[in-house]
PDB file of N, CA and C in Angstrom:
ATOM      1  N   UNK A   1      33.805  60.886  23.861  1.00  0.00           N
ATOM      2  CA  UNK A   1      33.367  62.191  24.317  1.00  0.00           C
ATOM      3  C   UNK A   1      33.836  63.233  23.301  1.00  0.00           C
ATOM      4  N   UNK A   2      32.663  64.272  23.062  1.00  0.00           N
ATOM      5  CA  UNK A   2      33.392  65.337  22.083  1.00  0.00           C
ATOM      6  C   UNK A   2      32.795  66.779  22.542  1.00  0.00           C
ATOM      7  N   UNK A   3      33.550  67.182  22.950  1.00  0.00           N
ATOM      8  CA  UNK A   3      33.058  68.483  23.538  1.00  0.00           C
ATOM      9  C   UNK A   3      32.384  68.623  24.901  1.00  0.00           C
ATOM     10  N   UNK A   4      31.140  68.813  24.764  1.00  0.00           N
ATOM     11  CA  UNK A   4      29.903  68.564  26.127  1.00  0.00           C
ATOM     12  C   UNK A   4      29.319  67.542  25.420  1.00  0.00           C
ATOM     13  N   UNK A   5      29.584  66.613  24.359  1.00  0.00           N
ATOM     14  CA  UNK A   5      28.238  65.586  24.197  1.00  0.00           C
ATOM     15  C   UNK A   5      29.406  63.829  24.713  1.00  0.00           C
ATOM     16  N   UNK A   6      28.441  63.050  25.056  1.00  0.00           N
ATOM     17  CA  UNK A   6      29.327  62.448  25.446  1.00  0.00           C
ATOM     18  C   UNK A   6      28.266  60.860  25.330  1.00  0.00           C
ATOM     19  N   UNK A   7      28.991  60.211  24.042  1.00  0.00           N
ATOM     20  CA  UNK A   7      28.054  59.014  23.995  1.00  0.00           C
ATOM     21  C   UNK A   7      27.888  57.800  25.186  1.00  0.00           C
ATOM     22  N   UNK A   8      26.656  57.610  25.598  1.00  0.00           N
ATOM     23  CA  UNK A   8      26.168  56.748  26.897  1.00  0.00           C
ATOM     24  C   UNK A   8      25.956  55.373  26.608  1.00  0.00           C
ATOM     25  N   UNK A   9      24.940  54.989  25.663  1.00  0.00           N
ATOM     26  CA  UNK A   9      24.450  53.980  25.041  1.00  0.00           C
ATOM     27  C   UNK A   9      24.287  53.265  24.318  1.00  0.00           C
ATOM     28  N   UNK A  10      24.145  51.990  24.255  1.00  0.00           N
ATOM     29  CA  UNK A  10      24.358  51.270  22.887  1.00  0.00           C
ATOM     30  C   UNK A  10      23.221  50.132  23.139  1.00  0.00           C
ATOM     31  N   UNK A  11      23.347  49.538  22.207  1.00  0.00           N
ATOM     32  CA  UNK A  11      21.516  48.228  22.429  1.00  0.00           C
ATOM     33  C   UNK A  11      22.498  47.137  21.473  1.00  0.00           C
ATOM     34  N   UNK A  12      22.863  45.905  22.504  1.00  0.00           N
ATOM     35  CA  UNK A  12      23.497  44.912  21.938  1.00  0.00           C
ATOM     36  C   UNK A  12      22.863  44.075  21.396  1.00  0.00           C
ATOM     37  N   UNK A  13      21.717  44.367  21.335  1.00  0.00           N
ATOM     38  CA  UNK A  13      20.326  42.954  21.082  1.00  0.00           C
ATOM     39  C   UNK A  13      20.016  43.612  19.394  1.00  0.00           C
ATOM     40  N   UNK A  14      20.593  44.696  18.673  1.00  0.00           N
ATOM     41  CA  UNK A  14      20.565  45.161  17.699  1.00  0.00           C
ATOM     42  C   UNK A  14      21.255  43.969  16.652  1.00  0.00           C
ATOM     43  N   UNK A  15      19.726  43.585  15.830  1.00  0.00           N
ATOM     44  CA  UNK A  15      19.997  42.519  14.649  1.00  0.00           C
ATOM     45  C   UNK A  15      20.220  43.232  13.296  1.00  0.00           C
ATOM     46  N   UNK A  16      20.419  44.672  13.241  1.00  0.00           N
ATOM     47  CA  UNK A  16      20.696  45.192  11.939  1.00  0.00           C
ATOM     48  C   UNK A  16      20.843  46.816  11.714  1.00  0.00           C
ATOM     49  N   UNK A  17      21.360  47.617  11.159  1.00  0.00           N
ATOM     50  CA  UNK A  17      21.932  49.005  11.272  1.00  0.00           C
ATOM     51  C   UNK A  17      20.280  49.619  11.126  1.00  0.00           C
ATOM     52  N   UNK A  18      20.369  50.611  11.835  1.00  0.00           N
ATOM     53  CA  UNK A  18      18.926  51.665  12.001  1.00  0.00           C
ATOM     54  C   UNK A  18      19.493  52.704  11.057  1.00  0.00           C
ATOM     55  N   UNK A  19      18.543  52.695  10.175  1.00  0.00           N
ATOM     56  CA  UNK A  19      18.857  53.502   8.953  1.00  0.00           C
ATOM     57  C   UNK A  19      17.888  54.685   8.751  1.00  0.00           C
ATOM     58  N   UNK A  20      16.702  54.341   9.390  1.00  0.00           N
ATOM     59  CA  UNK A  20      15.592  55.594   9.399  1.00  0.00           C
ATOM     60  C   UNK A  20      15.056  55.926  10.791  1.00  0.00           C
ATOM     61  N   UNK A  21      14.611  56.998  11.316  1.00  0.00           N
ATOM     62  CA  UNK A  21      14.484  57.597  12.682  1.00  0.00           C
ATOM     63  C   UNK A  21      13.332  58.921  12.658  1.00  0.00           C
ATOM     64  N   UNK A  22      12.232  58.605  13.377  1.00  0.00           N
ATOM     65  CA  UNK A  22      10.983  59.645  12.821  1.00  0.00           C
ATOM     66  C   UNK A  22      10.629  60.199  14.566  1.00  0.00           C
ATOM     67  N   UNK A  23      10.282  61.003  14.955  1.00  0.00           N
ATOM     68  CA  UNK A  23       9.621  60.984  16.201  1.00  0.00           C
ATOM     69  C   UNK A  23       7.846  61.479  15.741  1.00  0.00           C
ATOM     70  N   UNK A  24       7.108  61.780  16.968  1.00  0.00           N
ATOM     71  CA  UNK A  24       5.939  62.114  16.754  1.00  0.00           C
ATOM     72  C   UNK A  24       5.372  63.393  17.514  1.00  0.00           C
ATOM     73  N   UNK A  25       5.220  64.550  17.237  1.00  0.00           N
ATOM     74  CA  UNK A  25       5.107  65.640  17.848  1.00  0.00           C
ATOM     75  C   UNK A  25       4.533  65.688  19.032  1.00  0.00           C
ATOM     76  N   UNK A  26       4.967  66.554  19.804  1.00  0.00           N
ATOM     77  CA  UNK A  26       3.983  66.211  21.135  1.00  0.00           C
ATOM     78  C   UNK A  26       3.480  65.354  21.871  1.00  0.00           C
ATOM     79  N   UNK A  27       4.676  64.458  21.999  1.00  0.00           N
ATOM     80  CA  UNK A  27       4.259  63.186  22.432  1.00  0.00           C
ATOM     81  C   UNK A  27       5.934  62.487  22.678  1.00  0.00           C
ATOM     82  N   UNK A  28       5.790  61.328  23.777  1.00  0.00           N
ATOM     83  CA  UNK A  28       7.103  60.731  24.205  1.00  0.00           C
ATOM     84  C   UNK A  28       7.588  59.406  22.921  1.00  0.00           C
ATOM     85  N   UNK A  29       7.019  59.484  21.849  1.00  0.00           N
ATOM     86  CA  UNK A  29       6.809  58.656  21.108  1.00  0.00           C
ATOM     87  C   UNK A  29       8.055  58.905  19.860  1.00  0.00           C
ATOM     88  N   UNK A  30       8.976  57.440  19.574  1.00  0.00           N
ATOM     89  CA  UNK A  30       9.931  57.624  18.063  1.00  0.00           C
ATOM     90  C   UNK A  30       9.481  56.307  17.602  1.00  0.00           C
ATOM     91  N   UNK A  31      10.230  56.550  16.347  1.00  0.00           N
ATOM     92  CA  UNK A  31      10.400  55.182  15.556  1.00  0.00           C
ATOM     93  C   UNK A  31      11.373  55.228  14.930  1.00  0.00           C
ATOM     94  N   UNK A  32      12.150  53.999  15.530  1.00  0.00           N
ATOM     95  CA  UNK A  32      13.424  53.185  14.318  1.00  0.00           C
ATOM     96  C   UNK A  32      12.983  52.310  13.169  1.00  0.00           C
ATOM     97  N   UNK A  33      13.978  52.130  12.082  1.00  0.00           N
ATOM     98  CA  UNK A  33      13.641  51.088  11.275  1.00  0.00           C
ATOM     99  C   UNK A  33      14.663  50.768  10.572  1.00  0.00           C
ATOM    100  N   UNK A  34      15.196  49.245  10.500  1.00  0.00           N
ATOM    101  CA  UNK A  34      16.601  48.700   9.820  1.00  0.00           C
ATOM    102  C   UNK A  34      16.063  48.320   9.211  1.00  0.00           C
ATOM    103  N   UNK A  35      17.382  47.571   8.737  1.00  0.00           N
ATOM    104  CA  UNK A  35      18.230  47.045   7.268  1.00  0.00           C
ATOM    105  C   UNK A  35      17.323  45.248   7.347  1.00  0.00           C
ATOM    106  N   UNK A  36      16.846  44.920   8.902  1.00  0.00           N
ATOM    107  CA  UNK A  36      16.043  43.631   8.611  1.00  0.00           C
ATOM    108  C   UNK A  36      14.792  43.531   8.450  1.00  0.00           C
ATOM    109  N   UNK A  37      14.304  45.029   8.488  1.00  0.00           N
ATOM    110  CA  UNK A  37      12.811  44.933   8.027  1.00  0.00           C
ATOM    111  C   UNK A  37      11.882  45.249   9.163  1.00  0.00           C
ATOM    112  N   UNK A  38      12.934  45.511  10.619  1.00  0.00           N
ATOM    113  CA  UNK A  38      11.748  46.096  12.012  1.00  0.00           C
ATOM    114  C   UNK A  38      11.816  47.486  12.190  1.00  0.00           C
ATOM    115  N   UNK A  39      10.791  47.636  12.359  1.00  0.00           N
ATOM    116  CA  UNK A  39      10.222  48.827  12.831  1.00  0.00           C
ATOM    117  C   UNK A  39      10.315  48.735  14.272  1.00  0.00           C
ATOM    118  N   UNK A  40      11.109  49.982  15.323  1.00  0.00           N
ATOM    119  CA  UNK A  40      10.717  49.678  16.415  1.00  0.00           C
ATOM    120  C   UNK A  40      10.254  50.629  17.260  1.00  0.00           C
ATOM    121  N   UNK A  41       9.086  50.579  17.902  1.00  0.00           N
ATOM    122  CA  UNK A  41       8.239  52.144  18.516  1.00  0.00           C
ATOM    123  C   UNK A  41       9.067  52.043  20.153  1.00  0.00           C
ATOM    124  N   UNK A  42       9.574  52.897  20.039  1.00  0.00           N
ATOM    125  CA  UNK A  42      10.078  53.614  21.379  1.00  0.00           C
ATOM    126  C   UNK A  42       9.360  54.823  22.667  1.00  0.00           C
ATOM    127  N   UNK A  43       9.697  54.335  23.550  1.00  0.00           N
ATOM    128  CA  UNK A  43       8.999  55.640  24.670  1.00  0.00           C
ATOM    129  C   UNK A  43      10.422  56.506  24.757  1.00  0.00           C
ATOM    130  N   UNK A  44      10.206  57.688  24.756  1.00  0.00           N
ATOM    131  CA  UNK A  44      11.463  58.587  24.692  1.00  0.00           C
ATOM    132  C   UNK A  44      11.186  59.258  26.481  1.00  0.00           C
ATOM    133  N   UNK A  45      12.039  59.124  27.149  1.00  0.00           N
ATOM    134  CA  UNK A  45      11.951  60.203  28.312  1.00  0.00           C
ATOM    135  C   UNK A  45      13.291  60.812  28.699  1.00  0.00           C
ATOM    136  N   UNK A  46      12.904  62.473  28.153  1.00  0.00           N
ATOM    137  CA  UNK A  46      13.442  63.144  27.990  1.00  0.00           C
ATOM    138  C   UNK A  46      14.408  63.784  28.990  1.00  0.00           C
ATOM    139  N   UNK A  47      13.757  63.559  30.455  1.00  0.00           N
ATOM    140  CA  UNK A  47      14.550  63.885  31.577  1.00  0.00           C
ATOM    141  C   UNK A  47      15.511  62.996  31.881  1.00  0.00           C
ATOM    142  N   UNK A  48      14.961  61.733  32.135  1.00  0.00           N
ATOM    143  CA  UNK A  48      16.093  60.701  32.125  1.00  0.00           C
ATOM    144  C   UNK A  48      17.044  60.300  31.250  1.00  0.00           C
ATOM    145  N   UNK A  49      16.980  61.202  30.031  1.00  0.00           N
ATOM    146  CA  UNK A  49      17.527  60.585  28.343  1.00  0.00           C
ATOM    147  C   UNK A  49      17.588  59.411  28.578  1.00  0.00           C
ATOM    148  N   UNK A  50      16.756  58.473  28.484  1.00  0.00           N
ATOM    149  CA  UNK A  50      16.483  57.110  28.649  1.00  0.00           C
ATOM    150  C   UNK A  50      15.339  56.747  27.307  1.00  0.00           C
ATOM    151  N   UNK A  51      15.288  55.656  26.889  1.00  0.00           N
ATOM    152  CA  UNK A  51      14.276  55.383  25.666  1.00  0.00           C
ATOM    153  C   UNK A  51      14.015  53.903  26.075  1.00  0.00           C
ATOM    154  N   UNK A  52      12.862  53.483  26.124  1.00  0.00           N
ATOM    155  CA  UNK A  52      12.093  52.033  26.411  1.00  0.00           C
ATOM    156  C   UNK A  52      11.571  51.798  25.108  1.00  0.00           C
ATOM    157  N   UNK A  53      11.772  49.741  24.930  1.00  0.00           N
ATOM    158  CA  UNK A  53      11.254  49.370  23.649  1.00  0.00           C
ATOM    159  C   UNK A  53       9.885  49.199  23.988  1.00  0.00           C
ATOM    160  N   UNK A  54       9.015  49.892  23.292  1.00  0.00           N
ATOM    161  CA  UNK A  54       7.721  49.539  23.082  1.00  0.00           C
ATOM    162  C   UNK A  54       7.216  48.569  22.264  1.00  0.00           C
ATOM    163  N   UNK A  55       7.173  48.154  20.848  1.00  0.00           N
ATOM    164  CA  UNK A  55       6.784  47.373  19.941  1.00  0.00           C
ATOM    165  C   UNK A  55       7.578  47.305  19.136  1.00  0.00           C
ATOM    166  N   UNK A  56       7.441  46.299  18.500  1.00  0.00           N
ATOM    167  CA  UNK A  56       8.953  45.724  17.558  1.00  0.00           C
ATOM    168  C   UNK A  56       7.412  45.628  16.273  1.00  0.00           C
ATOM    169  N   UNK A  57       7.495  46.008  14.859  1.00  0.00           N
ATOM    170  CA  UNK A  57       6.546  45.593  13.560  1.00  0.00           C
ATOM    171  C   UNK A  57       7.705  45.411  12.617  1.00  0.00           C
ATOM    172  N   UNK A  58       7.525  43.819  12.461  1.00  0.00           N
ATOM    173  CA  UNK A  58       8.224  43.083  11.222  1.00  0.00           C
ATOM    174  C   UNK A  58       7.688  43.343  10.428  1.00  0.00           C
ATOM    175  N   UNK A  59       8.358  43.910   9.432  1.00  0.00           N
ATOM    176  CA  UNK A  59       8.625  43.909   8.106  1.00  0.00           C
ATOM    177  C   UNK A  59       9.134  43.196   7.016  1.00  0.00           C
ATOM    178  N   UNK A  60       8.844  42.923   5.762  1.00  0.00           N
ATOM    179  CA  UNK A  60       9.713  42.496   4.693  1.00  0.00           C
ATOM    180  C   UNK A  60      10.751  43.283   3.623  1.00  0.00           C
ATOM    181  N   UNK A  61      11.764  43.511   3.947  1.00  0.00           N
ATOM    182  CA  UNK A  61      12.394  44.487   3.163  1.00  0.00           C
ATOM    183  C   UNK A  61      13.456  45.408   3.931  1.00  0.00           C
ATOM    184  N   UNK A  62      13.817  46.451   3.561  1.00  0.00           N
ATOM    185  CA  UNK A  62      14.783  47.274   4.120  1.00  0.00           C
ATOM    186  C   UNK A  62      13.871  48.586   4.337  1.00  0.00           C
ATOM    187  N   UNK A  63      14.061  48.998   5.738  1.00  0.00           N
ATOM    188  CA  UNK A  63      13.246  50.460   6.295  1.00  0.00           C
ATOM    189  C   UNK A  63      13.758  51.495   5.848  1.00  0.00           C
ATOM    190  N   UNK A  64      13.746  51.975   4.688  1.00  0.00           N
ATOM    191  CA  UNK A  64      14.489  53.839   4.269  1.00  0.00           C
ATOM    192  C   UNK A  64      13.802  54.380   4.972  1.00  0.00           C
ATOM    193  N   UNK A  65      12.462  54.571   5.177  1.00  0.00           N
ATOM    194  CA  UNK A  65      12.239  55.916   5.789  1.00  0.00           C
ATOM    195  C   UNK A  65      10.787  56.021   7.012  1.00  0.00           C
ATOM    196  N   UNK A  66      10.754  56.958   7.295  1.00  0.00           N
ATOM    197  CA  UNK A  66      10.016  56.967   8.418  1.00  0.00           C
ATOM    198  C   UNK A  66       8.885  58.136   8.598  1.00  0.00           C
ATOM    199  N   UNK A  67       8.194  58.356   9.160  1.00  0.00           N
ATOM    200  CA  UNK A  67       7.404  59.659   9.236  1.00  0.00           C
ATOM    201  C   UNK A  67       6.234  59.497   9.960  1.00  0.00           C
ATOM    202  N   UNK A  68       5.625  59.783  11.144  1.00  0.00           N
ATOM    203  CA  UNK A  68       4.582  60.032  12.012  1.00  0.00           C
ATOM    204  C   UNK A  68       3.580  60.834  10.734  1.00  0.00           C
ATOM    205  N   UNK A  69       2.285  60.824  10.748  1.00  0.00           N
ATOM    206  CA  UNK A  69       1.169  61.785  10.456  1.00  0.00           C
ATOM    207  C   UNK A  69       1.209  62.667  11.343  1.00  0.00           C
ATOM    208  N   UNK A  70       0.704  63.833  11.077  1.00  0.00           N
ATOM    209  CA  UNK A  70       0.392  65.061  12.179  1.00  0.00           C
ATOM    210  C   UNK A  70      -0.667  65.116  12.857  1.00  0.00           C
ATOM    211  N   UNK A  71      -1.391  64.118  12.864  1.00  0.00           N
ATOM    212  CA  UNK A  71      -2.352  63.802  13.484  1.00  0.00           C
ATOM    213  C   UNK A  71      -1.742  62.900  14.979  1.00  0.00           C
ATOM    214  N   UNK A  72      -0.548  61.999  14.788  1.00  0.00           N
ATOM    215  CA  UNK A  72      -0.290  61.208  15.238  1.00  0.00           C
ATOM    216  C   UNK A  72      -0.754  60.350  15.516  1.00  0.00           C
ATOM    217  N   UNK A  73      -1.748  59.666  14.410  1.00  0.00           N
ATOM    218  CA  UNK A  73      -2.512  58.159  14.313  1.00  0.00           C
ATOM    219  C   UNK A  73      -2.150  57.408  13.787  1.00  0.00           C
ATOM    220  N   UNK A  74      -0.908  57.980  12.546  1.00  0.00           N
ATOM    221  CA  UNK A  74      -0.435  56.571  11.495  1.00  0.00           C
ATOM    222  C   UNK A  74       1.330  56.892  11.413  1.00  0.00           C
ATOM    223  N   UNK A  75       1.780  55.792  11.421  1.00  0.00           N
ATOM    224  CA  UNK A  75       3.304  56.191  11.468  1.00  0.00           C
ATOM    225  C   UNK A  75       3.005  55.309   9.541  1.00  0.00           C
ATOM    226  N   UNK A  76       4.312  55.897   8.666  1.00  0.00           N
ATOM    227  CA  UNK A  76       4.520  55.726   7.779  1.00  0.00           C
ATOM    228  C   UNK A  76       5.928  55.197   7.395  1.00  0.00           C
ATOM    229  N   UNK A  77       5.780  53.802   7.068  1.00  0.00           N
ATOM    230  CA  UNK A  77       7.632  53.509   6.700  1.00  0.00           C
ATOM    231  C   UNK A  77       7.477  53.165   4.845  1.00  0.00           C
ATOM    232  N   UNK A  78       8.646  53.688   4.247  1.00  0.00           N
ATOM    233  CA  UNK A  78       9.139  53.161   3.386  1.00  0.00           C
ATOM    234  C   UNK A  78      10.121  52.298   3.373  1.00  0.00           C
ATOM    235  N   UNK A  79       9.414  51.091   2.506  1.00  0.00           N
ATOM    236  CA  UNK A  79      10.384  49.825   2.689  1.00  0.00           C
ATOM    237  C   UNK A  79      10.994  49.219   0.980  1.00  0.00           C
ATOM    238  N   UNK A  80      11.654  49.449   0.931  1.00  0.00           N
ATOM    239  CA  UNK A  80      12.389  48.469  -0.294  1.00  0.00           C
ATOM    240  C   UNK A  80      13.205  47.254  -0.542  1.00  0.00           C
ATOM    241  N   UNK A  81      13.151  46.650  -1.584  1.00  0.00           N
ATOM    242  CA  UNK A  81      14.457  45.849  -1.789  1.00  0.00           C
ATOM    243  C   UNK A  81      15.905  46.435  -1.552  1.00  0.00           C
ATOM    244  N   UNK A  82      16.387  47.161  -1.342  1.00  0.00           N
ATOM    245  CA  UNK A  82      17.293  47.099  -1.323  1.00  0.00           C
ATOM    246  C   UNK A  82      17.492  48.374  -0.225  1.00  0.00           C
ATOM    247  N   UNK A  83      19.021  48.704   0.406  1.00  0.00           N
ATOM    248  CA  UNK A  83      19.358  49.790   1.336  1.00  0.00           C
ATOM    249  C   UNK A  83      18.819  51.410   0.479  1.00  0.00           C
ATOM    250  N   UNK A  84      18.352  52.803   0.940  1.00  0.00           N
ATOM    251  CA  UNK A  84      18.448  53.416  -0.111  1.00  0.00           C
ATOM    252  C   UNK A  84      19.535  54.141  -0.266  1.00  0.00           C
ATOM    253  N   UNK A  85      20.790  53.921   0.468  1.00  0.00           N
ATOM    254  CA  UNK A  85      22.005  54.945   0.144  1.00  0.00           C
ATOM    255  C   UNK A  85      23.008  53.874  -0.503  1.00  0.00           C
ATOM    256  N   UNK A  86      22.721  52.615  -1.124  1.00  0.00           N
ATOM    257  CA  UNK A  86      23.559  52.001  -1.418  1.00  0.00           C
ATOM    258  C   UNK A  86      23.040  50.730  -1.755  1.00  0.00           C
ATOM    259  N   UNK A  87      23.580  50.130  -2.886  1.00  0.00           N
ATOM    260  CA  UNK A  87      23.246  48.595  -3.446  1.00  0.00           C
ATOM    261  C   UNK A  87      24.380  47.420  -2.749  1.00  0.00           C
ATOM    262  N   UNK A  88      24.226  47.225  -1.729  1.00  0.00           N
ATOM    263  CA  UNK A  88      25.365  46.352  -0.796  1.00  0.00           C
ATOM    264  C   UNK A  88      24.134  45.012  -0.488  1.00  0.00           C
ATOM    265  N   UNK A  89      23.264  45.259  -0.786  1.00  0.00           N
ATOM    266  CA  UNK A  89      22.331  44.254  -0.058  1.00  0.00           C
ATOM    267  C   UNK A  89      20.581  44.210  -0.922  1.00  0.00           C
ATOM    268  N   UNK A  90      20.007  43.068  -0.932  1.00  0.00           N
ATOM    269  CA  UNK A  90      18.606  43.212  -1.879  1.00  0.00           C
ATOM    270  C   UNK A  90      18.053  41.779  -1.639  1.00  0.00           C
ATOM    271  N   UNK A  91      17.025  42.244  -0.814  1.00  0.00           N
ATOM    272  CA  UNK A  91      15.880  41.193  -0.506  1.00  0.00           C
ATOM    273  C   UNK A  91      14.974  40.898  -1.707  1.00  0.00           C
ATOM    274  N   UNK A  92      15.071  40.225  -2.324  1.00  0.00           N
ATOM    275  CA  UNK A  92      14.391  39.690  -3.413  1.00  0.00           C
ATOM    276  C   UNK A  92      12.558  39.714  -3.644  1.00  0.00           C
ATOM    277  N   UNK A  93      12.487  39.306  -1.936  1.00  0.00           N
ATOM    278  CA  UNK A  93      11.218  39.008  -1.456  1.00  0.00           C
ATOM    279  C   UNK A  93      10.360  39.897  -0.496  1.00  0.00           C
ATOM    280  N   UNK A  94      10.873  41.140  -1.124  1.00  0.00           N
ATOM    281  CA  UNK A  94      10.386  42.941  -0.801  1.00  0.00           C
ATOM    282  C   UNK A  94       9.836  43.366  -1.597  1.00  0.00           C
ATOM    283  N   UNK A  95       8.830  43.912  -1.656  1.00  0.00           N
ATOM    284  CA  UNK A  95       7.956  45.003  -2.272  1.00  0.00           C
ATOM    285  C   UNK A  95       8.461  46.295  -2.050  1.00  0.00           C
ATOM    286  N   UNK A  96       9.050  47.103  -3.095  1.00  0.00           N
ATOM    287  CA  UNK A  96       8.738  48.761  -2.923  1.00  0.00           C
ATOM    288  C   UNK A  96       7.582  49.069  -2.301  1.00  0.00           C
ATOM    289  N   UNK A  97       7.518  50.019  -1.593  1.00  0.00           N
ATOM    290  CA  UNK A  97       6.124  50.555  -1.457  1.00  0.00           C
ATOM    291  C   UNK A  97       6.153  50.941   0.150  1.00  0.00           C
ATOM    292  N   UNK A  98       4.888  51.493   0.250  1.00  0.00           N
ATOM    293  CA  UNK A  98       4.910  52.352   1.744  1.00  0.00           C
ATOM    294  C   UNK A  98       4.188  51.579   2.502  1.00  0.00           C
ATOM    295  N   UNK A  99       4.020  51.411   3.748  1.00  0.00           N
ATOM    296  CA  UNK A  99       3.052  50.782   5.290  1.00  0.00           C
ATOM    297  C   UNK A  99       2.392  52.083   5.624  1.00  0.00           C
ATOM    298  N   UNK A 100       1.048  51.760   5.867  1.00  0.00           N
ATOM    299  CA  UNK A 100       0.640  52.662   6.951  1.00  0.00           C
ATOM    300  C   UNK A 100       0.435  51.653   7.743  1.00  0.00           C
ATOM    301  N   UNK A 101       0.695  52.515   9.042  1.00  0.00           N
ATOM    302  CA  UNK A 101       0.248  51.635  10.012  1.00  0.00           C
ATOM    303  C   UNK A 101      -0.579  52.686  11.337  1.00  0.00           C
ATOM    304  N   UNK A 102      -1.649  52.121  11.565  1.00  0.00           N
ATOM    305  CA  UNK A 102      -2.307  52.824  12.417  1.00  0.00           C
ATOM    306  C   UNK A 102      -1.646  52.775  14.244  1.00  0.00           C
ATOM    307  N   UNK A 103      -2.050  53.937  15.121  1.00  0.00           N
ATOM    308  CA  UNK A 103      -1.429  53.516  16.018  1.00  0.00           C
ATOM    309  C   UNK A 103      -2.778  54.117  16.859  1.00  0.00           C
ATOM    310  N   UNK A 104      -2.622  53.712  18.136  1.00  0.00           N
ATOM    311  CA  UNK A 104      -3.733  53.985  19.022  1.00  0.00           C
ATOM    312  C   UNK A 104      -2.858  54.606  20.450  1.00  0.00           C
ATOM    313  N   UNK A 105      -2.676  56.036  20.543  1.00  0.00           N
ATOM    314  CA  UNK A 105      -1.955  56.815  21.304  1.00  0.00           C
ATOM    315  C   UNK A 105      -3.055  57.140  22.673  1.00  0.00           C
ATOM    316  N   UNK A 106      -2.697  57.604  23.816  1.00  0.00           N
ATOM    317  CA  UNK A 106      -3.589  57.339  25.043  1.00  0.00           C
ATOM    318  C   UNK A 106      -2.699  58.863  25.651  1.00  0.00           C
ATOM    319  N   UNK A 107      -3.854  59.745  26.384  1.00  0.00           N
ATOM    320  CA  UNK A 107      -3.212  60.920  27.391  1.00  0.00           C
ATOM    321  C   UNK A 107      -2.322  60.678  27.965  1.00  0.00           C
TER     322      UNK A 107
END
């Protein structure tokens, strides 16, 4: 506990450190992405501060980064060989380079 914030949660089924974190405007919608290469789409509800796993997208490589379109049709990860704040680790069998990935969002 530090102040008024006071940590609740933890996810023991976690196979690798979440290194990138994107949400999607206007919408109950995030995305994680580790160090093993998943992407994972979350339902965020905000009243309950509660978050449900929606879809898990394997990857090859390490997830640096993250980013919804403003459209909110394509989430965007950057994935590399290696972590990007540090050379501790390097998948051999990673491509640099970006994912789009399309998503199909509903009222």
């Amino acid at each position: 506990e530090n102040g008024n914030i006071k940590a609740e949660g933890h996810c023991s089924s976690a196979q690798s450190w979440v290194g990138s974190v994107a949400v999607c405007r206007s919408s109950d919608l995030a995305a994680s992405g580790a160090g093993n290469g998943t992407v994972r789409l979350w339902s965020v509800d905000g009243e309950a501060k509660t978050m449900q796993p929606l879809h898990d997208l394997p990857l090859v490589g390490f997830v640096n980064s993250l980013a919804f379109a403003k459209s909110g049709r394509f989430l965007l990860a950057g994935v590399g060989q290696e972590p990007r704040l540090g050379r501790w680790g390097r998948n051999s069998e990673a491509r640099n380079g970006v994912l789009i990935h399309p998503l199909k969002l509903s009222e």
